[in-house]
C-alpha atoms as a PDB file:
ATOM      1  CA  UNK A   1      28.762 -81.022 -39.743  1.00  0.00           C
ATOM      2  CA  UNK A   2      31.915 -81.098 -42.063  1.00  0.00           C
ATOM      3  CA  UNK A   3      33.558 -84.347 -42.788  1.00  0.00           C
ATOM      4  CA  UNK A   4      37.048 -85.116 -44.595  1.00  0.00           C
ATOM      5  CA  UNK A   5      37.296 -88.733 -45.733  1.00  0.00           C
ATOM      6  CA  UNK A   6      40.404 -90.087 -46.352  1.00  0.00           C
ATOM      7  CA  UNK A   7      41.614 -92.917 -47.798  1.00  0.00           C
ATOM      8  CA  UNK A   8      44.166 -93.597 -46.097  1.00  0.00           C
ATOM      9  CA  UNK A   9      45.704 -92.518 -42.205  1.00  0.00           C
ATOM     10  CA  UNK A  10      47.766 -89.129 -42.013  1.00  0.00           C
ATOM     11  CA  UNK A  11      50.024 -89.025 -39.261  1.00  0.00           C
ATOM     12  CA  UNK A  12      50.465 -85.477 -37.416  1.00  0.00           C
ATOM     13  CA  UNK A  13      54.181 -84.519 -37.175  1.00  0.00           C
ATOM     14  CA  UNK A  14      55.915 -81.816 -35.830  1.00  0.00           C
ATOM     15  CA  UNK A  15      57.901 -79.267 -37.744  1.00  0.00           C
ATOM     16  CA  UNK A  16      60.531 -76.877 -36.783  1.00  0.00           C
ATOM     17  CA  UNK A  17      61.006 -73.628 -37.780  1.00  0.00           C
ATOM     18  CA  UNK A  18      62.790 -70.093 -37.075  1.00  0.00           C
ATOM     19  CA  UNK A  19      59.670 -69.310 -34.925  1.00  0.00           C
ATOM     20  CA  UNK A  20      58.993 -72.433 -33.189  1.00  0.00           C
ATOM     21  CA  UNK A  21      57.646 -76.046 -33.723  1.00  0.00           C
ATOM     22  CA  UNK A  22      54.308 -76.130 -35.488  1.00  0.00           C
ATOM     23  CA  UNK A  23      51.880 -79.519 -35.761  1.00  0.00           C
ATOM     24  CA  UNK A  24      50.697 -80.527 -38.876  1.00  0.00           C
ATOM     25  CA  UNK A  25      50.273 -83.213 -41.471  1.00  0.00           C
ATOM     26  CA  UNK A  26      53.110 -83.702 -44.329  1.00  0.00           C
ATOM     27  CA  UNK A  27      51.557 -83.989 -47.783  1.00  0.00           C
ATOM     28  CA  UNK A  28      54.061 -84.972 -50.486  1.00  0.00           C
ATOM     29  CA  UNK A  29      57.415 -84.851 -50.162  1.00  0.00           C
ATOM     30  CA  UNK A  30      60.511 -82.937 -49.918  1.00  0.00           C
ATOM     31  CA  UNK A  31      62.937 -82.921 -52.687  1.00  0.00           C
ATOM     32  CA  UNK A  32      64.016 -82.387 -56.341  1.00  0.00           C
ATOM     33  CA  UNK A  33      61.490 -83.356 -58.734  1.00  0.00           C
ATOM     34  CA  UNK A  34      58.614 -83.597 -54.927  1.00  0.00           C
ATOM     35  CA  UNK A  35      56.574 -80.684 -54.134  1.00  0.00           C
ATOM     36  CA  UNK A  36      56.169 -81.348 -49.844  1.00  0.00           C
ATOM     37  CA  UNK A  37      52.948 -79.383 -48.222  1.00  0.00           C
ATOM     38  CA  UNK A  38      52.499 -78.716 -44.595  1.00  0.00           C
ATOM     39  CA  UNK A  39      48.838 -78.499 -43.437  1.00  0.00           C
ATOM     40  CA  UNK A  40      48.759 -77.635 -40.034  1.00  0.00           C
ATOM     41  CA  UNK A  41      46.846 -79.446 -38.066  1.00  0.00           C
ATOM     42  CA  UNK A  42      46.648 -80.412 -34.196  1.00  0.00           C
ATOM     43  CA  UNK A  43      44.752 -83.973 -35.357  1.00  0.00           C
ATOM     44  CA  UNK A  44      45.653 -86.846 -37.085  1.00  0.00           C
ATOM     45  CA  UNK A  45      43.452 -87.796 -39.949  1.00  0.00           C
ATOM     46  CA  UNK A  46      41.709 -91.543 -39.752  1.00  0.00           C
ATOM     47  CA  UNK A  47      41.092 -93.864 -42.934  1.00  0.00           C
ATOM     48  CA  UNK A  48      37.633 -93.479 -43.816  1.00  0.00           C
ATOM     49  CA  UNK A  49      34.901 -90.910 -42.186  1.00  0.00           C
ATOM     50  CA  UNK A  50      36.485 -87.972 -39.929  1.00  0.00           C
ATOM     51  CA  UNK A  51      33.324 -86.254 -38.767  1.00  0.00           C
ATOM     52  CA  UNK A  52      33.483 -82.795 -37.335  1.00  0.00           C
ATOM     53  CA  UNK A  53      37.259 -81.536 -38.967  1.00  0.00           C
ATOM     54  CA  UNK A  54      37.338 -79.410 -41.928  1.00  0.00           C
ATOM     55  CA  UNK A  55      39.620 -76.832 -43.569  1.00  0.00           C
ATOM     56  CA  UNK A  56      39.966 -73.352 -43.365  1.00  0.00           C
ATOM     57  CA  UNK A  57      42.394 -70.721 -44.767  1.00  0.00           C
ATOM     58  CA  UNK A  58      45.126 -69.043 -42.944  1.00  0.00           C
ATOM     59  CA  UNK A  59      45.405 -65.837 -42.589  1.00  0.00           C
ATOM     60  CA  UNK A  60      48.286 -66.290 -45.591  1.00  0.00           C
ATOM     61  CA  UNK A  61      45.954 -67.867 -47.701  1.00  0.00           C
ATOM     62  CA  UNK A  62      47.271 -71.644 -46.571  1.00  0.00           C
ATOM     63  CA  UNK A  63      44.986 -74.463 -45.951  1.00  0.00           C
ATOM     64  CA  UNK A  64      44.455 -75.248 -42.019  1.00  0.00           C
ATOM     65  CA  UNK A  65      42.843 -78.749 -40.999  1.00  0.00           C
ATOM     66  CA  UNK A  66      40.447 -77.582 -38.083  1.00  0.00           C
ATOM     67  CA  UNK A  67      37.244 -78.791 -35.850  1.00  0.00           C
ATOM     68  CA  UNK A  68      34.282 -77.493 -37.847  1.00  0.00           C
ATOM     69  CA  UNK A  69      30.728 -77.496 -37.771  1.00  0.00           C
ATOM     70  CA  UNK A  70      29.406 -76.638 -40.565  1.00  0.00           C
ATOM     71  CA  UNK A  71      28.558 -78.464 -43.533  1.00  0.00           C
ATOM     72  CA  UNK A  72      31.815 -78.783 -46.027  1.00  0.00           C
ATOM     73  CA  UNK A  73      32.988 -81.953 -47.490  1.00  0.00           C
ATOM     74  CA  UNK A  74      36.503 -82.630 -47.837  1.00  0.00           C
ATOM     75  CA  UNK A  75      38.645 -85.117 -49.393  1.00  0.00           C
ATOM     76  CA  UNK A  76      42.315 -86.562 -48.585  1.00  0.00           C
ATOM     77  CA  UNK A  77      43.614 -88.741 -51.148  1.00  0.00           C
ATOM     78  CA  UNK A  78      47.199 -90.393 -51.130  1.00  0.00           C
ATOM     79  CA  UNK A  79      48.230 -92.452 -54.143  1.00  0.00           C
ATOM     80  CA  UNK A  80      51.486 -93.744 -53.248  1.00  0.00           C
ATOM     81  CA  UNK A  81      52.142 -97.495 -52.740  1.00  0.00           C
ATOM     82  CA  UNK A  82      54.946 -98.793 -53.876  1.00  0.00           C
ATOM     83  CA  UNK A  83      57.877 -98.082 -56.687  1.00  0.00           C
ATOM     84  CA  UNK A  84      56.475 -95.905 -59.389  1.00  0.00           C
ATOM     85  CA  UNK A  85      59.066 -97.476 -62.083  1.00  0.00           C
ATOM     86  CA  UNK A  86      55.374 -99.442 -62.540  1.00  0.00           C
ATOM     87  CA  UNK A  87      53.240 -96.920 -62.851  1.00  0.00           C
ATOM     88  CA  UNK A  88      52.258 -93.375 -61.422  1.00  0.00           C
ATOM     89  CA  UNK A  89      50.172 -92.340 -58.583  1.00  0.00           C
ATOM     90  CA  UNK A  90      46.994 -90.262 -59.462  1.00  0.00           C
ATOM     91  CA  UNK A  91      43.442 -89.703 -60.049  1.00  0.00           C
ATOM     92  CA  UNK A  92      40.571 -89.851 -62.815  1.00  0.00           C
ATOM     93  CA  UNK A  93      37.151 -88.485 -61.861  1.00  0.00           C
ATOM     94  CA  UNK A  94      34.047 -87.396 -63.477  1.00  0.00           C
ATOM     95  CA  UNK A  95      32.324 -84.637 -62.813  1.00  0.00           C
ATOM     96  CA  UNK A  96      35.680 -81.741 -62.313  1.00  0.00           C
ATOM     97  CA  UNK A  97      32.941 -79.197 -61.447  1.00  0.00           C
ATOM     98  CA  UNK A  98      32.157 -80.782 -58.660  1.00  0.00           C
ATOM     99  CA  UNK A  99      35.846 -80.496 -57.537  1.00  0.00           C
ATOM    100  CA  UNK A 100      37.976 -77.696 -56.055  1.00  0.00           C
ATOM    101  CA  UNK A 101      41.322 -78.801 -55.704  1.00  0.00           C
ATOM    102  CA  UNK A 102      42.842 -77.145 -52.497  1.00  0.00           C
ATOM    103  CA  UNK A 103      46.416 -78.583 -52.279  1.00  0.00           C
ATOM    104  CA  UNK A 104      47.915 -80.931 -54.378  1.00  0.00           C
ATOM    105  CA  UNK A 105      51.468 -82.236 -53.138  1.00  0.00           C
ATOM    106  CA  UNK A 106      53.668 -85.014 -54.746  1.00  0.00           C
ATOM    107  CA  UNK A 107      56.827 -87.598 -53.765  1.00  0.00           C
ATOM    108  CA  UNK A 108      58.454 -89.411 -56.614  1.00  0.00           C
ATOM    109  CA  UNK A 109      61.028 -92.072 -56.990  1.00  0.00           C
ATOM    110  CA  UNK A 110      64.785 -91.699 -58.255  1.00  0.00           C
ATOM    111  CA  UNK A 111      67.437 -89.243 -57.403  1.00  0.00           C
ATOM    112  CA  UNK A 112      66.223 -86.101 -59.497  1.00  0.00           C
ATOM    113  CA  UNK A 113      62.422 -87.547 -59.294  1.00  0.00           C
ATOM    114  CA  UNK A 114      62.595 -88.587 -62.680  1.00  0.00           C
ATOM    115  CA  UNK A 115      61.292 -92.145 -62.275  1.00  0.00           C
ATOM    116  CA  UNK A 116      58.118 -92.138 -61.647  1.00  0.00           C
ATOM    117  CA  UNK A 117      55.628 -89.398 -59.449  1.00  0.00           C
ATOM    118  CA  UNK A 118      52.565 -89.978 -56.714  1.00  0.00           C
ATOM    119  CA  UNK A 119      50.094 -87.536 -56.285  1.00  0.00           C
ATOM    120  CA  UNK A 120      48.378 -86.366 -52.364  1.00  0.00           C
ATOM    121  CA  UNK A 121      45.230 -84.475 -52.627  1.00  0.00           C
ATOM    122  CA  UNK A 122      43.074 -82.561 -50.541  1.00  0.00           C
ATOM    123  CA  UNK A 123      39.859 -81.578 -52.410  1.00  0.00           C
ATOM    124  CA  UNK A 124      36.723 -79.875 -51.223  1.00  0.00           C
ATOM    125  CA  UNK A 125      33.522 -81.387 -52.850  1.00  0.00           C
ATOM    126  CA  UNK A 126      31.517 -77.955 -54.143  1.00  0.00           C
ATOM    127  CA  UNK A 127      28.299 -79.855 -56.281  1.00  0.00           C
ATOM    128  CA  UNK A 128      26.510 -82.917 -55.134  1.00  0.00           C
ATOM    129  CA  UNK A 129      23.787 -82.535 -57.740  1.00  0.00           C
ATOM    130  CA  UNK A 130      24.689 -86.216 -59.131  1.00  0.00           C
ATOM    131  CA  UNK A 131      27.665 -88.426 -57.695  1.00  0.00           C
ATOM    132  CA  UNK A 132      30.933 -88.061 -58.520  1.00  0.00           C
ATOM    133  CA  UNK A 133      33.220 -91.197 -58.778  1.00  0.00           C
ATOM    134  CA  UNK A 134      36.601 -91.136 -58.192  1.00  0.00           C
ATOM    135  CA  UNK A 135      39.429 -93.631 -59.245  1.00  0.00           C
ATOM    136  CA  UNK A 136      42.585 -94.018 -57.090  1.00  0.00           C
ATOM    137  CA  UNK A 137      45.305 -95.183 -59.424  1.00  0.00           C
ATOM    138  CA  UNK A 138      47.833 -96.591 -56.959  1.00  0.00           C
ATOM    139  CA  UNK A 139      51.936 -95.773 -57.274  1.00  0.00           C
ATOM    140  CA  UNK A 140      53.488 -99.288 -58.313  1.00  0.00           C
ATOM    141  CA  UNK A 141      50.480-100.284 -60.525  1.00  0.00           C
ATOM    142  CA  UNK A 142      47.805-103.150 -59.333  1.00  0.00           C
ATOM    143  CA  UNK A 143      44.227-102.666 -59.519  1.00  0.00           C
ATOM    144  CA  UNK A 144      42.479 -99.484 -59.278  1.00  0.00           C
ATOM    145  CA  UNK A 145      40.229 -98.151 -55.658  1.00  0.00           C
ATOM    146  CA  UNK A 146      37.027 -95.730 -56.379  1.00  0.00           C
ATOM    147  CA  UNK A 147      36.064 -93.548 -54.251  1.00  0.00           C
ATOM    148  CA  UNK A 148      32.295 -92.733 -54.829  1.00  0.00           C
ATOM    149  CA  UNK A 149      30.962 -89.123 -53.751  1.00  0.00           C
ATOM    150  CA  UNK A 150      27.028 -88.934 -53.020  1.00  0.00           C
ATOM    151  CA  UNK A 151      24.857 -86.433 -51.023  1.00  0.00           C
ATOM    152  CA  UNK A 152      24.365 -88.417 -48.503  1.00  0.00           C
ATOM    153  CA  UNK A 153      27.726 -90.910 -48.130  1.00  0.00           C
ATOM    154  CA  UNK A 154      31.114 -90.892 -49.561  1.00  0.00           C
ATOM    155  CA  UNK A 155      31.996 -94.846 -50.463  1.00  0.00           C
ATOM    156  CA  UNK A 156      35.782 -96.565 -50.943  1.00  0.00           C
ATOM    157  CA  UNK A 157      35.745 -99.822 -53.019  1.00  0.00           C
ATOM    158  CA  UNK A 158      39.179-101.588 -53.143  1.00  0.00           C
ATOM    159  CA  UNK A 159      38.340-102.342 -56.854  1.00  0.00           C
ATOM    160  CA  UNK A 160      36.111-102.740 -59.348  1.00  0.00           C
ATOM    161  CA  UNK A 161      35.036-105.840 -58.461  1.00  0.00           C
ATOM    162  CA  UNK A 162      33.913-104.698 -55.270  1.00  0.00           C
ATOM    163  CA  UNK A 163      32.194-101.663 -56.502  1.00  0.00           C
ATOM    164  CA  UNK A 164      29.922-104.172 -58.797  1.00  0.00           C
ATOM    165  CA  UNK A 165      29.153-106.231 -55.805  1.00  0.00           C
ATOM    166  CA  UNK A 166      27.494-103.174 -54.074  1.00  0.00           C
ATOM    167  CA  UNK A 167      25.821-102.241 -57.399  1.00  0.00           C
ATOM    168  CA  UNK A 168      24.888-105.547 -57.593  1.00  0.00           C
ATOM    169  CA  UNK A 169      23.286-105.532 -53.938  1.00  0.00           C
ATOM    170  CA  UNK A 170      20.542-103.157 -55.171  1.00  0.00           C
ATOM    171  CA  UNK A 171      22.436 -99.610 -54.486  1.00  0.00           C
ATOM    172  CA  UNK A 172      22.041 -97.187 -57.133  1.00  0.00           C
ATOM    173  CA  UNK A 173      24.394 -94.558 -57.968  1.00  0.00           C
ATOM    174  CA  UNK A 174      24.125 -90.817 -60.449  1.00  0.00           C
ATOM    175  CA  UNK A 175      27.748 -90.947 -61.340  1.00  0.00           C
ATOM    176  CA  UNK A 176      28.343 -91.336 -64.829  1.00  0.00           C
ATOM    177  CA  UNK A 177      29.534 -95.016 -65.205  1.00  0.00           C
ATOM    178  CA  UNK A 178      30.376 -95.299 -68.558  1.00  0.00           C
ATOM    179  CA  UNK A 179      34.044 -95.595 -67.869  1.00  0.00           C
ATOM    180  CA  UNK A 180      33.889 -98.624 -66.491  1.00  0.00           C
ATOM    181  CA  UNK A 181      34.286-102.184 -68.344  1.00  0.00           C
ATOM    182  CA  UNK A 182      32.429-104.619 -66.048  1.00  0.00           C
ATOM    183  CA  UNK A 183      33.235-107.459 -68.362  1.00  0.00           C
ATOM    184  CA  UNK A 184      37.187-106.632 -67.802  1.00  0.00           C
ATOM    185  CA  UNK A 185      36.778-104.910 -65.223  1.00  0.00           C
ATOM    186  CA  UNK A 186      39.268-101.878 -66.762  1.00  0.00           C
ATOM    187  CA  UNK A 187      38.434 -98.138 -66.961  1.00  0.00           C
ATOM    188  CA  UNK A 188      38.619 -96.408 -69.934  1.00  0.00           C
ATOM    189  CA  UNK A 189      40.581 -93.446 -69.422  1.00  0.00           C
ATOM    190  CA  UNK A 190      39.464 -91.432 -72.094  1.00  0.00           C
ATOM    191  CA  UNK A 191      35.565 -91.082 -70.488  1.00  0.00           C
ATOM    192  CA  UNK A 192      37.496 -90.088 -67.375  1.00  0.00           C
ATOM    193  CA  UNK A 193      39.425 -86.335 -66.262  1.00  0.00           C
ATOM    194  CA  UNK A 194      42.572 -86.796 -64.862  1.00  0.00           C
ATOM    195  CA  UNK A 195      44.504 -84.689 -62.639  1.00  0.00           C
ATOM    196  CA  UNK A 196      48.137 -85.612 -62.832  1.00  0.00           C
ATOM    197  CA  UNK A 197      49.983 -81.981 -62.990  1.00  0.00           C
ATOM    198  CA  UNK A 198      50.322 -79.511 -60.780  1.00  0.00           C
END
């Protein structure tokens, strides 16, 4: 059964166009300096696990949230938190084989977006022959969430403190974690892929 975990909850609005009012879920943002997405969708995505909804292509080639049963994993990943003047929103990861990035949207802060951006994400997970950690760095700075990909479970840790304490429980993870400062709990970005453009 396909699965899209999300980080965080995506509304479903309704759009208006020439043809008629479409449902869907805004990505981004509209604007100079924003790249806004519309995935149309007839459900709302939940924070965490959303078993049974996947994504499909359009006939034009557009991404589609549906109900699916079969066995894809998806992603949806927003970064935005507060004023970017402190730092972008975006996302390191190891492992960019693993990941097939199917829309990436983005809002930003100032009058011609020159501030500061935030990155939204929706990702299909392709290889699951180790895990694949993800850091979420937040719009506005503060500390950094992971996001850990496995065969079996995907895992969201509000930190790295947090992600120690389940390490530290006796869970065992693949993913390559040599990124990670325990001592200062810090990343090093360099040991990391980042996907900031579009």
């Amino acid at each position: 059964m396909s699965i899209i975990f999300s980080n965080k909850r995506w509304e479903r609005v309704e759009k208006e166009f020439s043809f008629g009012k479409v449902e869907g879920i805004v990505m981004g943002e509209e604007g100079r300096g924003r790249k806004e997405v519309f995935v149309p969708s007839k459900y709302y995505i939940l924070q965490g696990e959303n078993l049974g909804f996947g994504v499909e292509k359009t006939q034009t080639g557009r991404n589609r949230i549906t109900l699916d049963e079969t066995s894809g994993t998806y992603l949806m990943v927003g970064t935005y938190r507060g004023y970017t003047r402190r730092g972008d929103g975006y996302i390191d990861f190891t492992r960019p084989e693993a990941l097939e990035f199917l829309t990436v949207a983005y809002g930003a802060d100032g009058g011609a977006g020159m501030i500061g951006r935030w990155y939204d994400y929706l990702i299909k997970i392709n290889d699951f022959t180790k895990d694949t950690m993800i850091r979420l760095h937040y719009s506005g700075g503060g500390e950094s969430g992971i996001i850990l990909v496995t065969a079996n479970q995907i895992h969201m840790f509000d930190n790295i403190q947090s992600f120690q304490i389940w390490l530290d429980s006796g869970n065992t993870t693949t993913a390559d974690l040599s990124s990670i400062d325990w001592k200062n709990r810090k990343f090093d970005y360099n040991k990391l892929t980042t996907y900031k453009e579009v």
